[in-house]
N, C-alpha and C. Protein backbone atom coordinates (compact mmCIF):
# COMPACT_ATOMS: atom_id res chain seq x y z
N UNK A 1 -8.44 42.85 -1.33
CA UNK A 1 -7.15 42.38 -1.79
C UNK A 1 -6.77 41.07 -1.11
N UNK A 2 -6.90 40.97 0.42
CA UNK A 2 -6.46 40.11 1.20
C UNK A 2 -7.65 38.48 0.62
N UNK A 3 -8.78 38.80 0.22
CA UNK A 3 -9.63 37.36 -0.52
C UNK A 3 -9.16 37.49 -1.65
N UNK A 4 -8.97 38.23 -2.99
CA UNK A 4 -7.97 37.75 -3.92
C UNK A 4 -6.77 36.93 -3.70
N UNK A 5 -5.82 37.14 -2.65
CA UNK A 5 -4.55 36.67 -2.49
C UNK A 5 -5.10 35.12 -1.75
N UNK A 6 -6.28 34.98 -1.24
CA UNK A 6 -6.47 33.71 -0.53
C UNK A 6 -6.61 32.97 -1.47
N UNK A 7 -7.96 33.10 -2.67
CA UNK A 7 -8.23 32.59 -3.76
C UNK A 7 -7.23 32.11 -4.82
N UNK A 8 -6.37 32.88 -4.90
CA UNK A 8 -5.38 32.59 -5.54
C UNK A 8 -4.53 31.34 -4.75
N UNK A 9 -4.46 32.07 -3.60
CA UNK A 9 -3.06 30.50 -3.10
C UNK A 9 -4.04 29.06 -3.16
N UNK A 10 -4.96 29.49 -3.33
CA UNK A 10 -6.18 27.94 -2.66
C UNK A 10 -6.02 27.49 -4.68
N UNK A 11 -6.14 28.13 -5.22
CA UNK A 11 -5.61 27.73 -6.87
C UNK A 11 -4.36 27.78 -6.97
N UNK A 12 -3.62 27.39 -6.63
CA UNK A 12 -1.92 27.34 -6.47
C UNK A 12 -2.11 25.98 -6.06
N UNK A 13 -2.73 25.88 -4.67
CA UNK A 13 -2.34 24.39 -4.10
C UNK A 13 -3.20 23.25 -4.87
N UNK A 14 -4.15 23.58 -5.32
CA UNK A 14 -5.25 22.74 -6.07
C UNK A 14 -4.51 22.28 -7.64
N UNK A 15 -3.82 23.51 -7.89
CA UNK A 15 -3.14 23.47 -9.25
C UNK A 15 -1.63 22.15 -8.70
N UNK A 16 -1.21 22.51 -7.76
CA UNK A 16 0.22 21.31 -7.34
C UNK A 16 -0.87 19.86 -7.12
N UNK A 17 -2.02 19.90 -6.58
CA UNK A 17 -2.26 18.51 -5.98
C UNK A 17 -2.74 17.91 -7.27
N UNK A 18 -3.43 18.58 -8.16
CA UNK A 18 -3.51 17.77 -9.27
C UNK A 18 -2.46 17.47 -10.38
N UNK A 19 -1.40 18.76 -10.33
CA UNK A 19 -0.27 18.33 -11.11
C UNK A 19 0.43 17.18 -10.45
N UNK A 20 1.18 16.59 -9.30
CA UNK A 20 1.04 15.41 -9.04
C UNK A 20 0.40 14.53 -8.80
N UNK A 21 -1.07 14.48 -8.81
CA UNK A 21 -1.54 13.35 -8.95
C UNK A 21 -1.56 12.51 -10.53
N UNK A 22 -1.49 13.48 -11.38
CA UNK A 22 -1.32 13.24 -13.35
C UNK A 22 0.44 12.94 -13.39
N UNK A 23 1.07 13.70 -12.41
CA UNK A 23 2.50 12.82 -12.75
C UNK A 23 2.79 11.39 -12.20
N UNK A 24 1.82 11.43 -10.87
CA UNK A 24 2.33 9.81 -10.04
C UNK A 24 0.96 9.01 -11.27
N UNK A 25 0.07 9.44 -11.49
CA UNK A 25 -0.69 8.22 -12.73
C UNK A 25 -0.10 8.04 -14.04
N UNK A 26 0.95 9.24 -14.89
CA UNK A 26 1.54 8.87 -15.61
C UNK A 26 2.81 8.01 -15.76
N UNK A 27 3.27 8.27 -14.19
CA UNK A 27 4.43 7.42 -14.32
C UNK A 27 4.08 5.85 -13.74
N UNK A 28 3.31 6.00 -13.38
CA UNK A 28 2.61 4.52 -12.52
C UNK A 28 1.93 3.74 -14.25
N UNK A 29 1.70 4.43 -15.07
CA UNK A 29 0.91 3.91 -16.06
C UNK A 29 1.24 2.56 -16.42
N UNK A 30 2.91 2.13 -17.18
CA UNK A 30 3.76 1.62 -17.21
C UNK A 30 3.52 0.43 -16.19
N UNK A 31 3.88 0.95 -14.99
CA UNK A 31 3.56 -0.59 -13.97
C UNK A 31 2.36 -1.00 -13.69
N UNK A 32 1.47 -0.32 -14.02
CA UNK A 32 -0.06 -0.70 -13.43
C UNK A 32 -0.38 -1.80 -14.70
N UNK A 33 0.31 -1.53 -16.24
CA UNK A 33 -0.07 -2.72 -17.11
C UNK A 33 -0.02 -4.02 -16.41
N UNK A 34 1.57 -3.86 -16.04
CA UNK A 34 1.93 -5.35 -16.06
C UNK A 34 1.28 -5.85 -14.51
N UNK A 35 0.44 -5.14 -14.18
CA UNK A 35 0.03 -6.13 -12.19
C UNK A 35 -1.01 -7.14 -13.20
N UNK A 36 -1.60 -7.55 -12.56
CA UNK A 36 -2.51 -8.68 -12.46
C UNK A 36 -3.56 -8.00 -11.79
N UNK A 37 -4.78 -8.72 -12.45
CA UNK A 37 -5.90 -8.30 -11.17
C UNK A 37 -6.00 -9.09 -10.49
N UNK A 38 -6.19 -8.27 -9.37
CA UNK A 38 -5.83 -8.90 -7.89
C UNK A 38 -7.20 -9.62 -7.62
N UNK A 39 -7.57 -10.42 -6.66
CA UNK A 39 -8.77 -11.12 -6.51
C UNK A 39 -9.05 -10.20 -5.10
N UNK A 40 -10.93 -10.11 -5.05
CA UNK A 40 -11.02 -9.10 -4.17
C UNK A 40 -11.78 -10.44 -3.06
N UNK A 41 -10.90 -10.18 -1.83
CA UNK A 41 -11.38 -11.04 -0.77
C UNK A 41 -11.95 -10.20 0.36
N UNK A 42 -12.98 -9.91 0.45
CA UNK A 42 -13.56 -9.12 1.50
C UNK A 42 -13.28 -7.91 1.67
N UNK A 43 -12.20 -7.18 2.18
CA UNK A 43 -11.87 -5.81 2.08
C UNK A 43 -10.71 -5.57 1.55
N UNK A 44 -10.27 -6.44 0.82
CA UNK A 44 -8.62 -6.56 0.36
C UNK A 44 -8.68 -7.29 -0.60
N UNK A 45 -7.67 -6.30 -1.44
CA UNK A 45 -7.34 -6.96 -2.90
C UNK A 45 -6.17 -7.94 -2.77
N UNK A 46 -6.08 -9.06 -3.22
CA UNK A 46 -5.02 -9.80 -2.98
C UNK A 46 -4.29 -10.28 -4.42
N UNK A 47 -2.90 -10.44 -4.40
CA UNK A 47 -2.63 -10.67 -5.37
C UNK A 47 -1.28 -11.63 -5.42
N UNK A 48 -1.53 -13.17 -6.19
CA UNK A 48 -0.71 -14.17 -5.94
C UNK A 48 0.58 -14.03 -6.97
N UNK A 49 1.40 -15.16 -6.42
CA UNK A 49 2.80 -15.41 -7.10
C UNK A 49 3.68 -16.47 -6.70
N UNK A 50 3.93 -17.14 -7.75
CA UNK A 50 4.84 -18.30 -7.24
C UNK A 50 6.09 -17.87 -6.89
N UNK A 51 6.70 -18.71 -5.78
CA UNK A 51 8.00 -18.09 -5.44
C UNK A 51 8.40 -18.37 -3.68
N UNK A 52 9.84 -17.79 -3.52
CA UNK A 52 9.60 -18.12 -1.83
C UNK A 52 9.15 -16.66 -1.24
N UNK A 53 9.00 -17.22 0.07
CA UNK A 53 8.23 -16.18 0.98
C UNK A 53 9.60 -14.50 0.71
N UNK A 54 10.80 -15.45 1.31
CA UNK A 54 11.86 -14.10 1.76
C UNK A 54 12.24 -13.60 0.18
N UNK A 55 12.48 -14.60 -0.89
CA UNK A 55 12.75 -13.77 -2.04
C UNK A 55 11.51 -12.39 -2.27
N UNK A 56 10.47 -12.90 -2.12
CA UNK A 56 8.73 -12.01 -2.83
C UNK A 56 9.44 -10.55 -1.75
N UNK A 57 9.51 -11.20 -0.48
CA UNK A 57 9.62 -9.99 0.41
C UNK A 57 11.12 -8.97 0.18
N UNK A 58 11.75 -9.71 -0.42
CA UNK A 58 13.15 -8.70 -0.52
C UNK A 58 12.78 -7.99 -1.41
N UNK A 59 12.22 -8.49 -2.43
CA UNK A 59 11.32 -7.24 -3.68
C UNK A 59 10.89 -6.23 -3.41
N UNK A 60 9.52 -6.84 -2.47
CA UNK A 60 8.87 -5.36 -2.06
C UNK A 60 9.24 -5.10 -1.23
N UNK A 61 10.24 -4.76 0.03
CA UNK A 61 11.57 -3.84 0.75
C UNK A 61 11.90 -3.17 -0.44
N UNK A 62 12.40 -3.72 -1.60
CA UNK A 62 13.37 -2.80 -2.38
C UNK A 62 12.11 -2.18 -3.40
N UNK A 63 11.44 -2.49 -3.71
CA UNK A 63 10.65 -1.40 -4.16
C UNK A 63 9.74 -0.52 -3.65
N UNK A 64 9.59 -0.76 -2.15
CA UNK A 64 9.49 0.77 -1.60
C UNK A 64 10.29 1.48 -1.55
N UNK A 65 11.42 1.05 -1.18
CA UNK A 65 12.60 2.12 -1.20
C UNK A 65 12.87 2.38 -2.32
N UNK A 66 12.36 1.91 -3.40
CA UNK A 66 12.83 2.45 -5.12
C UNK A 66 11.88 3.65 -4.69
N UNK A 67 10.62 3.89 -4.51
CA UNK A 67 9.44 4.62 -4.58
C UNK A 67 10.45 6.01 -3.50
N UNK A 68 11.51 6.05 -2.84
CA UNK A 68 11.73 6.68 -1.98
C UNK A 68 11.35 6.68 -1.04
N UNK A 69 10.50 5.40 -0.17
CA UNK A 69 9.81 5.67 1.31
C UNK A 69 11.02 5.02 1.98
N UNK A 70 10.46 4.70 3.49
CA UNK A 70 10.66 4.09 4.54
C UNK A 70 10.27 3.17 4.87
N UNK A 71 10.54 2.10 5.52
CA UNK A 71 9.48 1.63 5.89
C UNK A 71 9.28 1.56 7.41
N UNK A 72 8.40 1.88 7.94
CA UNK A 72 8.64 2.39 9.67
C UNK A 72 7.94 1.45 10.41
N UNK A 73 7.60 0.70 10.14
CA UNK A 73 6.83 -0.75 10.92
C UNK A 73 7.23 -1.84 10.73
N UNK A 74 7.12 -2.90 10.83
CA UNK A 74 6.73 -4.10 10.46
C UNK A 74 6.22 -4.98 11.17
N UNK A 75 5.06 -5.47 10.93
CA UNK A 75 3.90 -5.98 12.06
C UNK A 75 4.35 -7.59 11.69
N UNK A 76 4.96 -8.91 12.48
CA UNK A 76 5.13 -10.08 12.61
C UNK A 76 3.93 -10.83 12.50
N UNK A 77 2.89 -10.67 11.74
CA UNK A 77 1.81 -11.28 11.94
C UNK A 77 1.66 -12.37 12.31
N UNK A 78 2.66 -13.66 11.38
CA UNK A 78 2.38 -15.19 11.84
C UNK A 78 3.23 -15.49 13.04
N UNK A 79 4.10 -14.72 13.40
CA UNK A 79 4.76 -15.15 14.71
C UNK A 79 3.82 -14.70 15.83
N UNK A 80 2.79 -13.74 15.49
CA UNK A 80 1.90 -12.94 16.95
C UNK A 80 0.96 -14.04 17.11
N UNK A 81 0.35 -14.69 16.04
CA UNK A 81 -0.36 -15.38 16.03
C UNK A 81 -0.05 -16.51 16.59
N UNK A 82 0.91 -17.34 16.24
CA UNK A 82 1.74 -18.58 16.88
C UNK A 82 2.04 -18.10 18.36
N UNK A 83 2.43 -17.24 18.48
CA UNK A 83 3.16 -16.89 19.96
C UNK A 83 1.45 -17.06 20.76
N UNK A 84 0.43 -16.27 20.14
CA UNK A 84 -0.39 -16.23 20.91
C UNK A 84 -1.70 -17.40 20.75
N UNK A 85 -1.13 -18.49 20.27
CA UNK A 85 -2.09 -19.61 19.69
C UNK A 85 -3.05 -20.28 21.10
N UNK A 86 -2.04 -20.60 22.12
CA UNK A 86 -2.79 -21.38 23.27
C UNK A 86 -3.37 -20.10 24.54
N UNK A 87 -3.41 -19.13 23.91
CA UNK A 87 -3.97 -18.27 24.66
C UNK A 87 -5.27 -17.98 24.03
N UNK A 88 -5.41 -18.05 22.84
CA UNK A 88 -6.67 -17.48 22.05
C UNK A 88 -7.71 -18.94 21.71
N UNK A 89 -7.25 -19.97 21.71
CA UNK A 89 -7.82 -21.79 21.79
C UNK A 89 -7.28 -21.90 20.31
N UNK A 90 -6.39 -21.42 19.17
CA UNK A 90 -5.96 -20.99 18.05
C UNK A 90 -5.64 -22.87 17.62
N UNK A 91 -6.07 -23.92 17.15
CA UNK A 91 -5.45 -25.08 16.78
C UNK A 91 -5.28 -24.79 15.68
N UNK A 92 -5.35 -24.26 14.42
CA UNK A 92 -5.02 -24.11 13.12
C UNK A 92 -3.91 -22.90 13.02
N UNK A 93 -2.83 -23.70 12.49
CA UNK A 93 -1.78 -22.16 12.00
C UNK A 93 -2.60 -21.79 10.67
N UNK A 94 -2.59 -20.66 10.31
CA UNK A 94 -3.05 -20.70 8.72
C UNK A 94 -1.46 -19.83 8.00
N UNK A 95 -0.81 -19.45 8.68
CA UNK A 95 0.21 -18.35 7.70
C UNK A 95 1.39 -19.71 7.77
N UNK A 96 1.94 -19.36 7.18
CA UNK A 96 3.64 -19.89 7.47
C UNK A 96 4.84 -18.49 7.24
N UNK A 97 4.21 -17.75 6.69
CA UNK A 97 5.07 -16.64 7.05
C UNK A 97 3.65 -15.23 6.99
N UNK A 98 3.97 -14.61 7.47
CA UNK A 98 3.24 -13.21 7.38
C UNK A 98 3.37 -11.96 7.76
N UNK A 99 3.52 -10.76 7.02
CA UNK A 99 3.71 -9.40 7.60
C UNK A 99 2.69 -8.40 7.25
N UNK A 100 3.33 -7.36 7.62
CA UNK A 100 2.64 -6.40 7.16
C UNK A 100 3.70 -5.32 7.66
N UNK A 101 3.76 -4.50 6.23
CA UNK A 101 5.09 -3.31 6.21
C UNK A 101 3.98 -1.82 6.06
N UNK A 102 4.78 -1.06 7.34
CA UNK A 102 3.83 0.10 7.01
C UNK A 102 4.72 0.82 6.35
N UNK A 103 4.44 1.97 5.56
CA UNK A 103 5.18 3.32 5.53
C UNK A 103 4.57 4.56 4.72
N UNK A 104 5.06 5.32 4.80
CA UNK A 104 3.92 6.91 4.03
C UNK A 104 4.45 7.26 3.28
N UNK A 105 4.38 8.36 2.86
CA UNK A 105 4.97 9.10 1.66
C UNK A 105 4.45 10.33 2.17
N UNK A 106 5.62 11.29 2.67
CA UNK A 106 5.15 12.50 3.46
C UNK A 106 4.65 13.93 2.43
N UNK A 107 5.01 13.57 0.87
CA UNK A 107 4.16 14.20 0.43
C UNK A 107 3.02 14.70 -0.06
N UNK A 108 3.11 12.97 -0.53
CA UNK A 108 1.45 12.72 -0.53
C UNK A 108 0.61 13.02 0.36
N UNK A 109 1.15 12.26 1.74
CA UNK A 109 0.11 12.70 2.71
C UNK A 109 0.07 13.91 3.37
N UNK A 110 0.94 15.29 2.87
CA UNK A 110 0.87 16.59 2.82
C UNK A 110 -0.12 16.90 1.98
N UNK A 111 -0.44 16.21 0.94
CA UNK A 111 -1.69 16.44 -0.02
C UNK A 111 -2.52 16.43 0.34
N UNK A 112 -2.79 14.73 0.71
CA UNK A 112 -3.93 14.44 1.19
C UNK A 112 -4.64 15.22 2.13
N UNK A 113 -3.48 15.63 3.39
CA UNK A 113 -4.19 15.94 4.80
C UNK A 113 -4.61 17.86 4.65
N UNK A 114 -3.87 18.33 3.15
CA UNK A 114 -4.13 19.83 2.69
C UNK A 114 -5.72 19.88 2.25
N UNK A 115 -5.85 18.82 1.84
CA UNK A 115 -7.25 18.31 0.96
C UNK A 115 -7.90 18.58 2.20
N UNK A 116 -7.71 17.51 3.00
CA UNK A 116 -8.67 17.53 4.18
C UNK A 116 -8.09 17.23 5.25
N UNK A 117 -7.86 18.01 6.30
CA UNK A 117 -7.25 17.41 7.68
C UNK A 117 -7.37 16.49 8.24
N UNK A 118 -8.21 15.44 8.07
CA UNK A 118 -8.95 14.15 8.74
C UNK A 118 -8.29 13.22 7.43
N UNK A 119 -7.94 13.26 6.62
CA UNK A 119 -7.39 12.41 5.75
C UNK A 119 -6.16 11.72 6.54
N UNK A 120 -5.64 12.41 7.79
CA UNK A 120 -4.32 11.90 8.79
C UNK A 120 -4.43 10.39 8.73
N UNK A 121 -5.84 9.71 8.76
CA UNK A 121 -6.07 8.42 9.06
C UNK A 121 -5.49 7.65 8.14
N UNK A 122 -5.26 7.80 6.27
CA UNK A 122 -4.82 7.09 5.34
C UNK A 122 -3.12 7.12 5.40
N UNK A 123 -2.93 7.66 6.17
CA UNK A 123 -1.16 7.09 6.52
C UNK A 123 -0.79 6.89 8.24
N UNK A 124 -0.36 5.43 8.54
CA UNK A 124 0.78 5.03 7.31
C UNK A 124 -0.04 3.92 6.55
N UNK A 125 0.08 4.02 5.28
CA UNK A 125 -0.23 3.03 4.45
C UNK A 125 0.46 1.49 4.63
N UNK A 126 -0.19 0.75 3.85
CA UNK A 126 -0.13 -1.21 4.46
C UNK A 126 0.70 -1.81 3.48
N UNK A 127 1.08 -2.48 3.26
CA UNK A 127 0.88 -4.26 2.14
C UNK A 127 1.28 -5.10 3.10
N UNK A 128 0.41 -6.08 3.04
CA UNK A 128 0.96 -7.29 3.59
C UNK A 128 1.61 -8.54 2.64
N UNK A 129 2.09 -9.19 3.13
CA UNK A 129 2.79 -10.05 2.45
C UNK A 129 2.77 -11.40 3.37
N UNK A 130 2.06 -12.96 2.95
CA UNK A 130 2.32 -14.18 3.13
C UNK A 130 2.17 -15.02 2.74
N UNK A 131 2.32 -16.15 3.16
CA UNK A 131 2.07 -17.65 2.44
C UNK A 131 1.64 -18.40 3.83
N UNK A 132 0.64 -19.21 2.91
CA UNK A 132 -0.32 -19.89 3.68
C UNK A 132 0.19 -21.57 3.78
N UNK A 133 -0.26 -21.60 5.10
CA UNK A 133 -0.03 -23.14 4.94
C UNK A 133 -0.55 -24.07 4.15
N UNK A 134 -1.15 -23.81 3.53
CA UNK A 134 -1.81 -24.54 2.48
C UNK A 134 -1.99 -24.46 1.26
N UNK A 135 -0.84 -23.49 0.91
CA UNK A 135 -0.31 -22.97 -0.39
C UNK A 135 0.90 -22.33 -0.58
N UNK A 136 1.98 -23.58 0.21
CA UNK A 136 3.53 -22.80 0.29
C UNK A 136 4.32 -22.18 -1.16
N UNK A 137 3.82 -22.22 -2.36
CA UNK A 137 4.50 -22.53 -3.74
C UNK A 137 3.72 -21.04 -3.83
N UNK A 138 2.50 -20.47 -3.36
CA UNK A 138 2.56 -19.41 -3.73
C UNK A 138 2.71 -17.99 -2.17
N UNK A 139 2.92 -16.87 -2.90
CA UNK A 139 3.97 -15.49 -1.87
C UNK A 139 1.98 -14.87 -2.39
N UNK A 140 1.55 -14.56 -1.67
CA UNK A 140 0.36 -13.25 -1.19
C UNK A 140 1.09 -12.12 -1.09
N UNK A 141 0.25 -11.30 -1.44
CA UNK A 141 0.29 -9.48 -1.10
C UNK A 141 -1.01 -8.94 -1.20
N UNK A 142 -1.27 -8.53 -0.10
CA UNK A 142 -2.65 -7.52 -0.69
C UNK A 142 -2.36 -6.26 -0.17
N UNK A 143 -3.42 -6.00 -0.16
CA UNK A 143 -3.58 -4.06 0.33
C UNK A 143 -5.55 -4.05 0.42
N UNK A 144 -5.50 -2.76 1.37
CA UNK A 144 -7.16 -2.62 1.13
C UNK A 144 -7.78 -2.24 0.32
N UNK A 145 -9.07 -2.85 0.11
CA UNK A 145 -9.78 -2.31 -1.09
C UNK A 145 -9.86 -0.61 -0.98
N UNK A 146 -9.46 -0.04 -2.37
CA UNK A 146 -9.55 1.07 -2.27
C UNK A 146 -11.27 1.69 -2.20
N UNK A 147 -10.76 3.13 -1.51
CA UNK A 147 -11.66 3.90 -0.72
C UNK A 147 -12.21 4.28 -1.75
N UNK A 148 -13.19 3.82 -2.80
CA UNK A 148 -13.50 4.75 -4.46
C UNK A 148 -14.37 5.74 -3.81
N UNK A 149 -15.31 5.76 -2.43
CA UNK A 149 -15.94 7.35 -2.80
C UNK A 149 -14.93 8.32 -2.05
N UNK A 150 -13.70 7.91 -1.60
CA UNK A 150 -12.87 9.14 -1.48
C UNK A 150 -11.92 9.50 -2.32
N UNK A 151 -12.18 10.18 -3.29
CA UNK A 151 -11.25 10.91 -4.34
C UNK A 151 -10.07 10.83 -3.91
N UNK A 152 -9.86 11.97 -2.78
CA UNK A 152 -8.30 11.41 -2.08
C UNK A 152 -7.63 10.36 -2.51
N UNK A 153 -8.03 9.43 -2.01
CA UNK A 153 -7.38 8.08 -1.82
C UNK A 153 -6.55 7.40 -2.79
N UNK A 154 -7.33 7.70 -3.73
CA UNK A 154 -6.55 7.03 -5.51
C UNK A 154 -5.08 7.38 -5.52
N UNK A 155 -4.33 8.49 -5.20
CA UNK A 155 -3.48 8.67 -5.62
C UNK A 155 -2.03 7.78 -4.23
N UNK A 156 -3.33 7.83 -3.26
CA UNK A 156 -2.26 6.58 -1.96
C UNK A 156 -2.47 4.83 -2.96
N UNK A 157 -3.71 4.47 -3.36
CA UNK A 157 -4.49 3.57 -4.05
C UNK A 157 -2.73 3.48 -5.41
N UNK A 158 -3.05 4.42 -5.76
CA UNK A 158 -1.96 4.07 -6.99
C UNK A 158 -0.60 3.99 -6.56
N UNK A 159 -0.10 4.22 -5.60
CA UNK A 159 1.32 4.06 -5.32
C UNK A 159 1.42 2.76 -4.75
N UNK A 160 0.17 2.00 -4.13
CA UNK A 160 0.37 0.82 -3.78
C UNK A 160 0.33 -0.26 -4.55
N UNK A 161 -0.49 0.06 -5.44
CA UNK A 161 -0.28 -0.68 -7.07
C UNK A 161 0.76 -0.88 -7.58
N UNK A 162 1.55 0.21 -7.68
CA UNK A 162 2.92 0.86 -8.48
C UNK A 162 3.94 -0.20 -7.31
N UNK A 163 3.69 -0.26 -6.15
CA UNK A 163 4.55 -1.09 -5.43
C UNK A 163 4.70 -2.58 -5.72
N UNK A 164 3.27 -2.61 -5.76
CA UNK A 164 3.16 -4.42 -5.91
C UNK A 164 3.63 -4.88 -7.29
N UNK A 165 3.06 -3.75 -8.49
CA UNK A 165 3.59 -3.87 -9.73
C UNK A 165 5.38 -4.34 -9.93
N UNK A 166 5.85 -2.86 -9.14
CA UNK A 166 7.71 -3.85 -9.46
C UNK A 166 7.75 -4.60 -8.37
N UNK A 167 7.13 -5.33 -7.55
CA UNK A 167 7.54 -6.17 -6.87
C UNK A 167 7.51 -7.85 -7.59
N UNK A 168 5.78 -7.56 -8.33
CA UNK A 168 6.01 -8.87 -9.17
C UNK A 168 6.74 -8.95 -10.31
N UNK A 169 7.52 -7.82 -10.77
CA UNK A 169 8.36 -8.07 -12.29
C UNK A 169 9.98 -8.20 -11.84
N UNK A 170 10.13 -8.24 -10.56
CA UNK A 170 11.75 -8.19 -10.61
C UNK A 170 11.87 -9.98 -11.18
């Protein structure tokens, strides 16, 4: 009786992780038209836009928080870099602005880490956001190339899409 009742809850939770993963791809469907493909630069998909740095970034603030997250970081990238230029022999700035916003989605990554306990590592999830000195007219965002042989991942993979998506249509 007691392996019937296991079998069963282990098809209960399998039955929730795939019923939201078909609701966050159906409702993501919609925004994933309108992204752009992103250009893949080494381990990161990047994806451009004309515009200023703080407008691009007030977007995506407000469309994570549309998504319902947090955002619990924010890494100063081009100021760490500048601050730490004559310590590292650094003569080239390359950012003129740069971040990187972390934050999770504690249900997802209740999914994920149900899937597999070691999945802990895919949150907190990234986007960065900058402009280069040598291309102030356009706002960057990427994210990492997604993990395709971890199944997992797609459904962290699609919410970051879904982010960047309303970030470039506001």
């Amino acid at each position: 009786m007691k392996k019937h009742s296991r079998i069963a809850k282990q098809w209960a939770v399998l039955g929730k992780s795939l019923t939201l993963t078909a609701l966050m791809l159906a409702g993501a469907q919609s925004s994933a038209q309108l992204l752009p493909t992103p250009e893949v630069v080494g381990s990161s998909w990047v994806y451009k836009t004309p515009g200023l740095y703080h407008n691009v970034r007030d977007d995506l603030v407000q469309a994570i928080q549309d998504e319902g997250l947090v955002i619990s970081y924010t890494a100063h990238l081009a100021s760490m870099l500048t601050r730490t230029a004559e310590a590292t022999g650094a003569k080239v700035q390359v950012y003129e602005n740069a971040e990187s916003l972390l934050f999770c989605s504690a249900e997802l990554t209740y999914e994920l880490t149900l899937n597999n306990p070691h999945n802990i590592t895919l949150c907190p999830y990234s986007i960065s956001i900058y402009t280069l000195t040598t291309d102030l007219d356009n706002v960057h965002l990427s994210i990492r190339a997604p993990e395709l042989e971890q199944a997992d991942y797609a459904a962290v993979h699609q919410l970051l899409e879904q982010i960047i998506a309303a970030t470039l249509t506001w």
